[in-house]
N, C-alpha and C. Protein backbone atom coordinates (compact mmCIF):
# COMPACT_ATOMS: atom_id res chain seq x y z
N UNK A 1 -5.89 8.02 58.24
CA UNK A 1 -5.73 7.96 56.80
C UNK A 1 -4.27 8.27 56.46
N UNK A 2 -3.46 7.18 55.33
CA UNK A 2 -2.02 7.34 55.25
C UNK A 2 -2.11 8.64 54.02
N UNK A 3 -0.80 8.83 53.87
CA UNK A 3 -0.82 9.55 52.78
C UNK A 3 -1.35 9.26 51.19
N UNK A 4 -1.05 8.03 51.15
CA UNK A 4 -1.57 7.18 49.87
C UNK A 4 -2.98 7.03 49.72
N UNK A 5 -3.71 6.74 51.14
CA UNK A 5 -5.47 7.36 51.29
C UNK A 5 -6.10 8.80 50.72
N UNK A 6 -4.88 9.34 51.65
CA UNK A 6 -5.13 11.42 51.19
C UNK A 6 -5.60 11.40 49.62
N UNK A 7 -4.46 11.15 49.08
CA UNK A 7 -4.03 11.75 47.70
C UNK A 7 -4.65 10.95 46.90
N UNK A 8 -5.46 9.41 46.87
CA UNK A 8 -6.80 8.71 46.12
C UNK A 8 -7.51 9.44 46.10
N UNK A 9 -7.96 9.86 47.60
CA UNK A 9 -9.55 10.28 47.92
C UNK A 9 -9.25 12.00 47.18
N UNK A 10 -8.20 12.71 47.03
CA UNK A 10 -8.42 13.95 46.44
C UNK A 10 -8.69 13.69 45.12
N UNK A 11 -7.70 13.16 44.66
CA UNK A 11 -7.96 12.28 42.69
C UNK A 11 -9.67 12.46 42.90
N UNK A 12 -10.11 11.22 43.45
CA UNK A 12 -11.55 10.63 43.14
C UNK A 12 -12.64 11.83 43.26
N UNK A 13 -12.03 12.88 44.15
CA UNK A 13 -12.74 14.06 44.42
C UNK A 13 -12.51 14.70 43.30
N UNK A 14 -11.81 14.95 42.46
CA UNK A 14 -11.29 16.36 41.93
C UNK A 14 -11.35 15.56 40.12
N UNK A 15 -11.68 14.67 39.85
CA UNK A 15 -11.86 13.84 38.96
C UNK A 15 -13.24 14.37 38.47
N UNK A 16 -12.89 14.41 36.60
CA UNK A 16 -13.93 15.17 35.88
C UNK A 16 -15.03 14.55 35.54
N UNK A 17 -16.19 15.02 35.55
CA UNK A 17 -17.49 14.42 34.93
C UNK A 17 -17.52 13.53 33.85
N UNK A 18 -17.57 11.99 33.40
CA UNK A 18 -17.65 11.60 32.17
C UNK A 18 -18.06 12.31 30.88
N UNK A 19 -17.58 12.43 29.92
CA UNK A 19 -18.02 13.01 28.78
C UNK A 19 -17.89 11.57 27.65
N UNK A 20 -18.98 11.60 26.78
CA UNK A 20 -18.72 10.42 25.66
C UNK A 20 -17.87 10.75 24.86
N UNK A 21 -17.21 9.79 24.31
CA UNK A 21 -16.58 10.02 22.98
C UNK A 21 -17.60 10.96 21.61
N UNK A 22 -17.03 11.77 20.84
CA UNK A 22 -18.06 12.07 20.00
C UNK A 22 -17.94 10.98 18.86
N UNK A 23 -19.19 11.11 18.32
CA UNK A 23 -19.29 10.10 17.42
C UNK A 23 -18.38 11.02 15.83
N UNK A 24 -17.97 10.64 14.94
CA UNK A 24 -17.17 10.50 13.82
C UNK A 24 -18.02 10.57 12.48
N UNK A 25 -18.34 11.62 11.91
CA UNK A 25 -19.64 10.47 10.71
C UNK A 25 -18.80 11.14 9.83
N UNK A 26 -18.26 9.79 8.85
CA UNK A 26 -17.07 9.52 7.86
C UNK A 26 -18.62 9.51 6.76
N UNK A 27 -19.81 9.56 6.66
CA UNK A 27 -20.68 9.38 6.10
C UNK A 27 -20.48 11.15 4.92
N UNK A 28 -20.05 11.19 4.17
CA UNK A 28 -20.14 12.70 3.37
C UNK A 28 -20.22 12.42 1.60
N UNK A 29 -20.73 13.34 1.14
CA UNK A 29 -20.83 13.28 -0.40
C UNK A 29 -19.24 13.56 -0.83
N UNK A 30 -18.67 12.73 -1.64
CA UNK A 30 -18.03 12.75 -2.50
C UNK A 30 -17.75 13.56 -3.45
N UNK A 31 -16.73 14.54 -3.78
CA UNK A 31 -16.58 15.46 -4.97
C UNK A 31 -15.82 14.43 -6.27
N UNK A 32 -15.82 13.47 -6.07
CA UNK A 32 -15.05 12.63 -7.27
C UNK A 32 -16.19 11.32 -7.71
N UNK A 33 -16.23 11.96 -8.92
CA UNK A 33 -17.52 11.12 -9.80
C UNK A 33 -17.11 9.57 -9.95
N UNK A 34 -15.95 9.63 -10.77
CA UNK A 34 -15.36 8.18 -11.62
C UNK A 34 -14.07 7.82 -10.50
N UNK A 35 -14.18 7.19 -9.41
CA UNK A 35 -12.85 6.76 -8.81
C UNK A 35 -12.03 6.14 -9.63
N UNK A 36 -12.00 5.04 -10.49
CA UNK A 36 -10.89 5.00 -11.43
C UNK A 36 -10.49 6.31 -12.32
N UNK A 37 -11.06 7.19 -12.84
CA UNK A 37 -10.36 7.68 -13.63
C UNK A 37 -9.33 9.02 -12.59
N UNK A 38 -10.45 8.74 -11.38
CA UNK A 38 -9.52 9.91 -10.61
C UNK A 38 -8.09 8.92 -9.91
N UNK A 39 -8.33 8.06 -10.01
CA UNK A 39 -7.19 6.97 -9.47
C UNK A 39 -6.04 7.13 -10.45
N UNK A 40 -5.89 7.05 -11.43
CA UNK A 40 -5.67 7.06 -13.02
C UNK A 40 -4.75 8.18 -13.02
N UNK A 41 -5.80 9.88 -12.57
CA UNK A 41 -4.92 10.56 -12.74
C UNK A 41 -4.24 10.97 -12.04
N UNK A 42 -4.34 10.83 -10.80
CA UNK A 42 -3.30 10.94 -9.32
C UNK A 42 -2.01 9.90 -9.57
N UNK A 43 -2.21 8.42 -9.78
CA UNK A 43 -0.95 7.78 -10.42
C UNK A 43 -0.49 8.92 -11.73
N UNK A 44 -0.73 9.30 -12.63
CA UNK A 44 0.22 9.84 -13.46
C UNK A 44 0.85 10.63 -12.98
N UNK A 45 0.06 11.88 -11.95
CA UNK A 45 0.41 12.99 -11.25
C UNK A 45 2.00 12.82 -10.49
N UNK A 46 1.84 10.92 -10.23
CA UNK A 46 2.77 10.68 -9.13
C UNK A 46 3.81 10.08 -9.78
N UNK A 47 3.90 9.90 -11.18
CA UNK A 47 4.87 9.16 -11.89
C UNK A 47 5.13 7.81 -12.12
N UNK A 48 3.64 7.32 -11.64
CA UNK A 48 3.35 5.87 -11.86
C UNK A 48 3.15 5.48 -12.77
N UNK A 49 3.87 4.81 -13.70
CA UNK A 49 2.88 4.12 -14.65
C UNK A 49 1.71 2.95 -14.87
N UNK A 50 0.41 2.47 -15.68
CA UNK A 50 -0.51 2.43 -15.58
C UNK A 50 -0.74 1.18 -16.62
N UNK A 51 -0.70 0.31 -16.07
CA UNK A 51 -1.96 -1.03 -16.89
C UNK A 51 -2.79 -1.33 -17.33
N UNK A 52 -4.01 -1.03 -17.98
CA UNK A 52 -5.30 -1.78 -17.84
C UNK A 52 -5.08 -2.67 -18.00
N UNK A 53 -5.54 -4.03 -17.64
CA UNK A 53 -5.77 -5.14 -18.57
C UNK A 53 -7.08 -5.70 -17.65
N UNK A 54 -7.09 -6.92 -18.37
CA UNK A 54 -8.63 -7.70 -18.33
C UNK A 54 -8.55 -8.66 -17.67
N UNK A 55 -7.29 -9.78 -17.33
CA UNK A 55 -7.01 -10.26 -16.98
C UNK A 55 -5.74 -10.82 -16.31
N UNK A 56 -5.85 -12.05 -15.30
CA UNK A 56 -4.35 -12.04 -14.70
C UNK A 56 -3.53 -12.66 -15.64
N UNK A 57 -4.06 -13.30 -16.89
CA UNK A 57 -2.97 -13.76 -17.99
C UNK A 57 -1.95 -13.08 -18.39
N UNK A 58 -2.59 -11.66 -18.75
CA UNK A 58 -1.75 -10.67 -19.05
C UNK A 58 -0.89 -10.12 -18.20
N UNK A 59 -0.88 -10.01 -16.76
CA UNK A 59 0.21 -10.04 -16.07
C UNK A 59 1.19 -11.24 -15.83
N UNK A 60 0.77 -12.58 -15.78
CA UNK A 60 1.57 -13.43 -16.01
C UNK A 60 2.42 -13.57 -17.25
N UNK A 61 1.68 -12.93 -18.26
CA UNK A 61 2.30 -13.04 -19.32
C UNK A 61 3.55 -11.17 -19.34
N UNK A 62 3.73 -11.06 -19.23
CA UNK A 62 4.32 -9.62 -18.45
C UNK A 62 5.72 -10.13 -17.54
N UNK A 63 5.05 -11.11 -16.50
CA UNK A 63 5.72 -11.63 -16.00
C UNK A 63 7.21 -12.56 -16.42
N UNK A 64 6.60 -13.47 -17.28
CA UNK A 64 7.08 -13.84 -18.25
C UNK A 64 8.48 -14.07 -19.18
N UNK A 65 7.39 -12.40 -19.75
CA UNK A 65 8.75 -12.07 -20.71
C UNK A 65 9.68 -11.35 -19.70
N UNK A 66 9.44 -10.86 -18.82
CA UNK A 66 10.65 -9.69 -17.76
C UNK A 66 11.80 -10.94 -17.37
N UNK A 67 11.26 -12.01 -16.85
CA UNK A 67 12.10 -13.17 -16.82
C UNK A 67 12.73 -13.68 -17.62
N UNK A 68 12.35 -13.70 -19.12
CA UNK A 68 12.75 -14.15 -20.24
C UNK A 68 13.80 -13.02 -21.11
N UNK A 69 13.75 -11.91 -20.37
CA UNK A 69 14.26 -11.07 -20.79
C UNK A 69 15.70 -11.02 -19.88
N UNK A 70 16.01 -12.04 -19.26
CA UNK A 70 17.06 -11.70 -18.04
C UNK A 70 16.96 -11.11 -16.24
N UNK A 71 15.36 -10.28 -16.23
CA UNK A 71 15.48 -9.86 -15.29
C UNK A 71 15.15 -10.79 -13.80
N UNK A 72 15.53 -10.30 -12.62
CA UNK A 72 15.38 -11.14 -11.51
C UNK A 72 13.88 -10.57 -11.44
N UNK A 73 12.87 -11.67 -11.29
CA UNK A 73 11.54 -11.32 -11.06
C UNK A 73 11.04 -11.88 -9.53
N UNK A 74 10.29 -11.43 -8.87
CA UNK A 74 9.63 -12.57 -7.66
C UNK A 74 8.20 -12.06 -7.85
N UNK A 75 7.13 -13.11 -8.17
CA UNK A 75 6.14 -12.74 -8.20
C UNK A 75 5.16 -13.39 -6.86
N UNK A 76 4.38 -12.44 -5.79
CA UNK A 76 3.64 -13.11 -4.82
C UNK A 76 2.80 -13.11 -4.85
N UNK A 77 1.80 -12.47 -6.19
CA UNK A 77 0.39 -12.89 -6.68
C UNK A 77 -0.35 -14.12 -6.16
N UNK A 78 -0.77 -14.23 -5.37
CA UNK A 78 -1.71 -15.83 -5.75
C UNK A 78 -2.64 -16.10 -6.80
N UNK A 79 -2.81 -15.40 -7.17
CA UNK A 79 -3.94 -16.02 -8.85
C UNK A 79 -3.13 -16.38 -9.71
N UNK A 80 -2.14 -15.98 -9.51
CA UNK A 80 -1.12 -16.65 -11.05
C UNK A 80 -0.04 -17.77 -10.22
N UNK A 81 0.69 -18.51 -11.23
CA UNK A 81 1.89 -19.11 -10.94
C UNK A 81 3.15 -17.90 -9.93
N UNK A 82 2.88 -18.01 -8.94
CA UNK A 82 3.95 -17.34 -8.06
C UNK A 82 5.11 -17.89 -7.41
N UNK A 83 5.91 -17.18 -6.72
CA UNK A 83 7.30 -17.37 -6.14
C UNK A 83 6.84 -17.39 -4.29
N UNK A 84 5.78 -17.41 -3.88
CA UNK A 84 5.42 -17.09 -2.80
C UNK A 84 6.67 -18.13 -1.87
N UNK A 85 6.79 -19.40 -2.19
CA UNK A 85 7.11 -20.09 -1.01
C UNK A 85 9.25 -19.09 -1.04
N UNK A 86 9.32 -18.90 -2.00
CA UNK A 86 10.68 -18.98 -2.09
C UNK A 86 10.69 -17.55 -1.51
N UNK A 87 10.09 -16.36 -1.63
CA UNK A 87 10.12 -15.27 -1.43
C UNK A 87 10.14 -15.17 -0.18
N UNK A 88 9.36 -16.14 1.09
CA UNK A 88 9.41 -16.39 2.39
C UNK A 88 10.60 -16.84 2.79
N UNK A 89 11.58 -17.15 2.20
CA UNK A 89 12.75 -18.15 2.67
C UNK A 89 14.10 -16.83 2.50
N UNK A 90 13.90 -15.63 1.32
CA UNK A 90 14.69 -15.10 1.17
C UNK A 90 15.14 -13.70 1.93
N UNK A 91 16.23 -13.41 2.13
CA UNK A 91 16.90 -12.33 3.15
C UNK A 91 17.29 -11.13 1.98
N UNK A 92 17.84 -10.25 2.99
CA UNK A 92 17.69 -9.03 2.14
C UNK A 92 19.26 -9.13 1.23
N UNK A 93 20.15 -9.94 1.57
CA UNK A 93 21.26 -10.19 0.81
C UNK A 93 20.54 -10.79 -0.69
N UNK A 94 19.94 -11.37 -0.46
CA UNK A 94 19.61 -12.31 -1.82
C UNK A 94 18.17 -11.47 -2.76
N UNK A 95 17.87 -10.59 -2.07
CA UNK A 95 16.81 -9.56 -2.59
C UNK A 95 17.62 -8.48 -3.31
N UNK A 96 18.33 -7.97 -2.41
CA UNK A 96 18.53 -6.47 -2.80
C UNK A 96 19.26 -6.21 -4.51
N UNK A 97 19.36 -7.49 -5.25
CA UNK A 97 19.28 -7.16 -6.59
C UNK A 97 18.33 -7.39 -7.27
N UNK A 98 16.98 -7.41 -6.87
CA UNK A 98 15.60 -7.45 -7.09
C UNK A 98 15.63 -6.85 -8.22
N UNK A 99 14.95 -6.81 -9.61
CA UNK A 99 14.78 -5.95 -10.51
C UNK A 99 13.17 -5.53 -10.29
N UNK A 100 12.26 -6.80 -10.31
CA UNK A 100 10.84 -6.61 -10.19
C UNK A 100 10.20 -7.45 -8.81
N UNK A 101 9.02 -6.79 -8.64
CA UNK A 101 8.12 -7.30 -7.53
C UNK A 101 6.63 -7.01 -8.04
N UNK A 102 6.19 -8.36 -8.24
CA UNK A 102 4.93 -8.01 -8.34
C UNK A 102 3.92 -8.74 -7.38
N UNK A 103 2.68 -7.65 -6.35
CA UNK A 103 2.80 -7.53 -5.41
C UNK A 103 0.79 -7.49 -6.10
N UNK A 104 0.03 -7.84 -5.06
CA UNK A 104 -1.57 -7.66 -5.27
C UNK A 104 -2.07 -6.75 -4.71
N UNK A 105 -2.56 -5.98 -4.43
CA UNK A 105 -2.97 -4.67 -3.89
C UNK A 105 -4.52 -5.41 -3.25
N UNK A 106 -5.10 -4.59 -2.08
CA UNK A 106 -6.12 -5.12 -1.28
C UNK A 106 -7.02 -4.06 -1.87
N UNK A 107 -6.56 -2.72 -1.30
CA UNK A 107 -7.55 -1.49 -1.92
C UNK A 107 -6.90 -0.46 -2.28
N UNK A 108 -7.17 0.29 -3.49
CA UNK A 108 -6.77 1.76 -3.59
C UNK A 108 -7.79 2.54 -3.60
N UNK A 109 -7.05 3.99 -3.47
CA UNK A 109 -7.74 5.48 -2.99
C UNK A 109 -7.74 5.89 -4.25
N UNK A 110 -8.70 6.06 -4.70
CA UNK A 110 -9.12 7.08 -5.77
C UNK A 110 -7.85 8.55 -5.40
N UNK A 111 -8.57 9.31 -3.96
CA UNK A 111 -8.24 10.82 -4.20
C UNK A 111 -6.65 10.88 -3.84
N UNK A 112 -6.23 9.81 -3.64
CA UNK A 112 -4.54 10.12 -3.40
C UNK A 112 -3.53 9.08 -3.88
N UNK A 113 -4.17 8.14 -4.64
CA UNK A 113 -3.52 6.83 -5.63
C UNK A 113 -2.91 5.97 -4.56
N UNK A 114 -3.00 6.26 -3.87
CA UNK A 114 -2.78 5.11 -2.63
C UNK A 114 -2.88 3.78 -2.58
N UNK A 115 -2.27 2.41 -2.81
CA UNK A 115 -2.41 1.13 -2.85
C UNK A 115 -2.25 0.83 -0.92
N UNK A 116 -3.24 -0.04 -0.87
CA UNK A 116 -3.12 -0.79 0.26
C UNK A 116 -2.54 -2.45 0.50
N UNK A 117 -1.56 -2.45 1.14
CA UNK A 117 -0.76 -4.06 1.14
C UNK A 117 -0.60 -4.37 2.39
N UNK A 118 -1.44 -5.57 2.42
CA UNK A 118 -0.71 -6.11 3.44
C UNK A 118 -0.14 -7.48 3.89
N UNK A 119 0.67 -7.86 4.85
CA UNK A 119 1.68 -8.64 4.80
C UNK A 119 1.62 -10.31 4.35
N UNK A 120 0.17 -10.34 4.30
CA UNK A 120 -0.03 -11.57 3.38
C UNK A 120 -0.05 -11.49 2.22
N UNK A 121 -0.01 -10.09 1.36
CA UNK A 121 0.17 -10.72 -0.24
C UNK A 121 1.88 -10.29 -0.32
N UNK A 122 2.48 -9.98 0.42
CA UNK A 122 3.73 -9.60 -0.20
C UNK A 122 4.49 -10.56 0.68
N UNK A 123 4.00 -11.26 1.29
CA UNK A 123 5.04 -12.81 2.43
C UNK A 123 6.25 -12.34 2.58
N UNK A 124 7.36 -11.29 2.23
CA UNK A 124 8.77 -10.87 2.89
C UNK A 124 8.40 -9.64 2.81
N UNK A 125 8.35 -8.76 4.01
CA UNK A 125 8.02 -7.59 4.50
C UNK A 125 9.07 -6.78 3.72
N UNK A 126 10.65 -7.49 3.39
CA UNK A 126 11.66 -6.15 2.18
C UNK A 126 10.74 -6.19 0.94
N UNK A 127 10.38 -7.02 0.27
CA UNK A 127 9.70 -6.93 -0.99
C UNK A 127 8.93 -5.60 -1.40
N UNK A 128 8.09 -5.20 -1.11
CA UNK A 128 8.07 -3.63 -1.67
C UNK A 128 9.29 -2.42 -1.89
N UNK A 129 10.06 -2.68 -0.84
CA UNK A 129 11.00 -1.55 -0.84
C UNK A 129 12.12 -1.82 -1.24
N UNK A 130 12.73 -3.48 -1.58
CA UNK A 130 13.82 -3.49 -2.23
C UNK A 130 13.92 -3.89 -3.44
N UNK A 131 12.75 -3.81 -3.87
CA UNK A 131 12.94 -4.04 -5.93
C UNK A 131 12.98 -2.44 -6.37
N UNK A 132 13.96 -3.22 -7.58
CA UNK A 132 13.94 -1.92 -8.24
C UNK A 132 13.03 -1.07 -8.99
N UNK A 133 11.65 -1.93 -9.21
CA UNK A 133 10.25 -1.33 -9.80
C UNK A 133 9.74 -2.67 -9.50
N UNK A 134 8.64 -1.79 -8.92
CA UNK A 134 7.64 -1.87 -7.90
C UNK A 134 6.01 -2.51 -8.78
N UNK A 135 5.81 -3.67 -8.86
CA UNK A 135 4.43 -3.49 -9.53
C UNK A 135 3.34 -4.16 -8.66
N UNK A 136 2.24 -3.15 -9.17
CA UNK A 136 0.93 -3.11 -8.02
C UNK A 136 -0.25 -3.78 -8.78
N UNK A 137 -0.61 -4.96 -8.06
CA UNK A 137 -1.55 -4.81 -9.29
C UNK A 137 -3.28 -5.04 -8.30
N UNK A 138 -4.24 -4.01 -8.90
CA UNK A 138 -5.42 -3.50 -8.01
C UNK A 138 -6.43 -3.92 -8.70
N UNK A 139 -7.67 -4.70 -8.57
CA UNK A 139 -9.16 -4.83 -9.29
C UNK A 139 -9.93 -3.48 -8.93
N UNK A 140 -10.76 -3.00 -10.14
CA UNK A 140 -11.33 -2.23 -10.16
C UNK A 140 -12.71 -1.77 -8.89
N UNK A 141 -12.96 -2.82 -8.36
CA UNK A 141 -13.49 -2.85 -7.70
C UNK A 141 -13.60 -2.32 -6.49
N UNK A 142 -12.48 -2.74 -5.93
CA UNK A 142 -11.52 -2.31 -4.67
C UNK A 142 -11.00 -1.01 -4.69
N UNK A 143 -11.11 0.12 -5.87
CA UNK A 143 -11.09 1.28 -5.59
C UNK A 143 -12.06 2.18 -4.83
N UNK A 144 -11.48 2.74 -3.34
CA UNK A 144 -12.60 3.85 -2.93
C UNK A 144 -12.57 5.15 -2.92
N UNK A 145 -13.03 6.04 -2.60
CA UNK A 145 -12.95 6.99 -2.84
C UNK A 145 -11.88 7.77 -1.90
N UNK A 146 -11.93 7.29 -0.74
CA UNK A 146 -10.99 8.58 0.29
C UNK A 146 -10.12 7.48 1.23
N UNK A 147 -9.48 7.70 2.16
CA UNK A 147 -8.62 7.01 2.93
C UNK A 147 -10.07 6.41 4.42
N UNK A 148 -10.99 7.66 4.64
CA UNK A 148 -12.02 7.01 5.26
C UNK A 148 -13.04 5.57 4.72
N UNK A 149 -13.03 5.71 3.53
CA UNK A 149 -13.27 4.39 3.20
C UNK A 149 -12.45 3.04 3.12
N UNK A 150 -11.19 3.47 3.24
CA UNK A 150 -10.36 2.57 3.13
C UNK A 150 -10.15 1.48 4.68
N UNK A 151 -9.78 2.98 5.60
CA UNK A 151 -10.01 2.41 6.90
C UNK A 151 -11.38 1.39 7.48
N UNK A 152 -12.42 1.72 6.64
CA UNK A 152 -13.52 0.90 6.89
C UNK A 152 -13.68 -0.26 6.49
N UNK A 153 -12.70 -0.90 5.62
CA UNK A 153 -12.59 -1.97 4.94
C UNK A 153 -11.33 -2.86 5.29
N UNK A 154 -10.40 -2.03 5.71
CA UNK A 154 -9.00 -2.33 6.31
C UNK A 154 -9.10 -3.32 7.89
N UNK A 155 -8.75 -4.73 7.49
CA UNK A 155 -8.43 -5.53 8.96
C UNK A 155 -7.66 -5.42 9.20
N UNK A 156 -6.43 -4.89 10.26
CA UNK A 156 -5.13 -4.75 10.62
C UNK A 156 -5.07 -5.45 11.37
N UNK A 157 -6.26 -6.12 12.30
CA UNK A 157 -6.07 -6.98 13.29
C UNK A 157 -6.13 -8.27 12.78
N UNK A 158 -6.10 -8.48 11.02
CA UNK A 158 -6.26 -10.12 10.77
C UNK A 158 -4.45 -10.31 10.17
N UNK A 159 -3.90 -9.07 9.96
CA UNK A 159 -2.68 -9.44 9.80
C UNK A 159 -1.74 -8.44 10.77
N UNK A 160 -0.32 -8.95 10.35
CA UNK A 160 0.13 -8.35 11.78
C UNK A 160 1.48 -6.62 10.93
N UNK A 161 0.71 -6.83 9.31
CA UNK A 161 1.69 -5.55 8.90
C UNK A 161 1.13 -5.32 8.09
N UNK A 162 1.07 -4.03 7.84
CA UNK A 162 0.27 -2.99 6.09
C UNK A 162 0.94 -2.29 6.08
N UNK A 163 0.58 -1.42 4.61
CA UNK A 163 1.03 -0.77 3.96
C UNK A 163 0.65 0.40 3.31
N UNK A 164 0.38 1.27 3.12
CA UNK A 164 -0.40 2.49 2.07
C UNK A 164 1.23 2.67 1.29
N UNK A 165 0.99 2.33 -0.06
CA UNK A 165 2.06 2.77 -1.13
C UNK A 165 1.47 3.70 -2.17
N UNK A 166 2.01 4.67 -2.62
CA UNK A 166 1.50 5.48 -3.57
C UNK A 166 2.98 6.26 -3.95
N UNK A 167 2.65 5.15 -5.14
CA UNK A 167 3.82 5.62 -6.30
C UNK A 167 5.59 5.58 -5.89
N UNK A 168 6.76 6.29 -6.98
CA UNK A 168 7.61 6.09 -6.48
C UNK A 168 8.08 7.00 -5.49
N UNK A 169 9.02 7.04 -4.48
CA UNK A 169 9.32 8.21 -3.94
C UNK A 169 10.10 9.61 -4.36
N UNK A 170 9.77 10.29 -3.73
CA UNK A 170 10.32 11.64 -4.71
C UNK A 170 11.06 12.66 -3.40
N UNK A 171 11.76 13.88 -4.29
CA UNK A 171 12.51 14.53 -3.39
C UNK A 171 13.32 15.52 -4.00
N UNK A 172 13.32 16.71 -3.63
CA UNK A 172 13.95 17.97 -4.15
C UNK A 172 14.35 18.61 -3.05
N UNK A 173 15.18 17.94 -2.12
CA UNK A 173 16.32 18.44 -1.32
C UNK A 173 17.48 19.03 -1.65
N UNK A 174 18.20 18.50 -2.90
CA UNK A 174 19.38 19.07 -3.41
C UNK A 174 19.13 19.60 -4.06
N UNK A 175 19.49 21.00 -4.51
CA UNK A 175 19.66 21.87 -5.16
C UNK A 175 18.27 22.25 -5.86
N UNK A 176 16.81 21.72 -5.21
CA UNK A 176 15.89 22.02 -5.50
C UNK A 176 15.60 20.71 -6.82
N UNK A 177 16.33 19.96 -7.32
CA UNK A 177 15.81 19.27 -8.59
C UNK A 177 15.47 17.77 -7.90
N UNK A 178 14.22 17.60 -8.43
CA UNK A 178 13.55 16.47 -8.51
C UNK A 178 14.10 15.20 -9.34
N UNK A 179 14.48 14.53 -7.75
CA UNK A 179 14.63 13.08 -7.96
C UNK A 179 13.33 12.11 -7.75
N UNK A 180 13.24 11.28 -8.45
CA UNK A 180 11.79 10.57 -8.70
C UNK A 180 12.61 9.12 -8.20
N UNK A 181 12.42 8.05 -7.35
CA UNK A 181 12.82 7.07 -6.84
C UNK A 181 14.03 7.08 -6.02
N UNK A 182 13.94 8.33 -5.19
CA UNK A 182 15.23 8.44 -4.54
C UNK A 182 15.75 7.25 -3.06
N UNK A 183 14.09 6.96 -2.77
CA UNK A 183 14.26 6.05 -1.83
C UNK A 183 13.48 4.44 -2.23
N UNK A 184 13.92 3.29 -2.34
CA UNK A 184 12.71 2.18 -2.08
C UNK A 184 12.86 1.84 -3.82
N UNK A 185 11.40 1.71 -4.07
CA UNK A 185 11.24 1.53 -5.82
C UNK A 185 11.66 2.54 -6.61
N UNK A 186 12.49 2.48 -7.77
CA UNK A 186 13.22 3.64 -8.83
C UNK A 186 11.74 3.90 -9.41
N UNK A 187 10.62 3.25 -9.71
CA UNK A 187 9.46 3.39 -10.44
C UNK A 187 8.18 2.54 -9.84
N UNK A 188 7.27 2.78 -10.03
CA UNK A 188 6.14 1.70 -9.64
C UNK A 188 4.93 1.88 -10.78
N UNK A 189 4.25 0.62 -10.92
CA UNK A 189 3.60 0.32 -12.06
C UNK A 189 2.75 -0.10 -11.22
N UNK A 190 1.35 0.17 -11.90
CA UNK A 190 0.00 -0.03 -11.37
C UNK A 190 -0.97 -0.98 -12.42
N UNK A 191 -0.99 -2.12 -11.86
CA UNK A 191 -1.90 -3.06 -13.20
C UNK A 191 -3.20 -2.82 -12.34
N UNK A 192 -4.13 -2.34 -13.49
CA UNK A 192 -5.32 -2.44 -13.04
C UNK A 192 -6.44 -3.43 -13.84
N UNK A 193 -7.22 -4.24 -13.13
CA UNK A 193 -7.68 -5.48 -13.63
C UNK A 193 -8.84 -4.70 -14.26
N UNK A 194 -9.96 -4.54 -15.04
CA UNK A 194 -11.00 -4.22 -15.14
C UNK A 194 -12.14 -5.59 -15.21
């Protein structure tokens, strides 16, 4: 027996009893009654501002006027008139004076305002992080309650990038005072469809 025999046959000897994986039960009662309204108030908490509307008219129409108003808009919505093909073609030179992005949300978290994106509704992976306000827009539906529900609904293997966004970024490194959009979006806006 070579040495490379020895030192298998000790492994295979000295090698631990199988144990199963334990099972996980994400199955628990909920302390949050109304997921929208707890959605609602975690975005304010976070400095998001907040949409209702009824329909995607009203974000197109939103859309719209921000354009009509001068600003650079890219919208990658598919239910409305979008910018999708052009937004695929563009680099971060021709982004980074982005004013708006409006972006479809897959699912949000009730308990931590969390939007979920992924790389098919936003087609240029800078688009969340290089506009200057950020808009999300989520159906009521698609709100769950915790990040365990989210994961249960979440395909990562049908696209090849996601996202969890919640709100703008913040930071009280200097001198202790709170900067609100210090990194990514200066603000983010949450349209919620009902």
């Amino acid at each position: 027996m070579n040495s490379r025999e020895k030192i298998l046959t000790a492994v295979k000897r000295s090698k631990p009893a199988f144990i199963p994986i334990a099972k996980l039960d994400t199955q628990f009662e909920s302390a949050i009654d109304n997921y929208l309204q707890s959605f609602i108030t975690v975005l304010e908490l976070m400095h998001s501002k907040i949409k209702i509307v009824t329909d995607w008219q009203q974000i197109n129409d939103d859309i719209l006027a921000l354009k009509n108003d001068g600003y650079y808009v890219l919208n990658a919505i598919n239910e409305i008139e979008n910018d999708r093909n052009s937004i695929m073609q563009k680099n971060k030179n021709e982004l980074q004076t982005l004013d708006y992005a409006f972006i479809k949300g897959d699912i949000a978290i009730a308990e931590n305002g969390a939007v979920w994106l992924n790389d098919e509704s936003f087609v240029n992976r800078l688009l969340p992080f290089i506009c200057k306000h950020l808009c999300l827009v989520i159906n009521t539906k698609n709100i769950v309650c915790n990040l365990h529900e989210a994961y249960q609904k979440i395909r990562i293997n049908e696209t090849g990038f996601g996202v969890f966004i919640s709100g703008p970024s913040k930071t009280a490194d200097i001198e202790q005072t709170l900067v609100i959009g210090a990194q990514a979006a200066l603000n983010v806006t949450v349209y919620i469809i009902e």
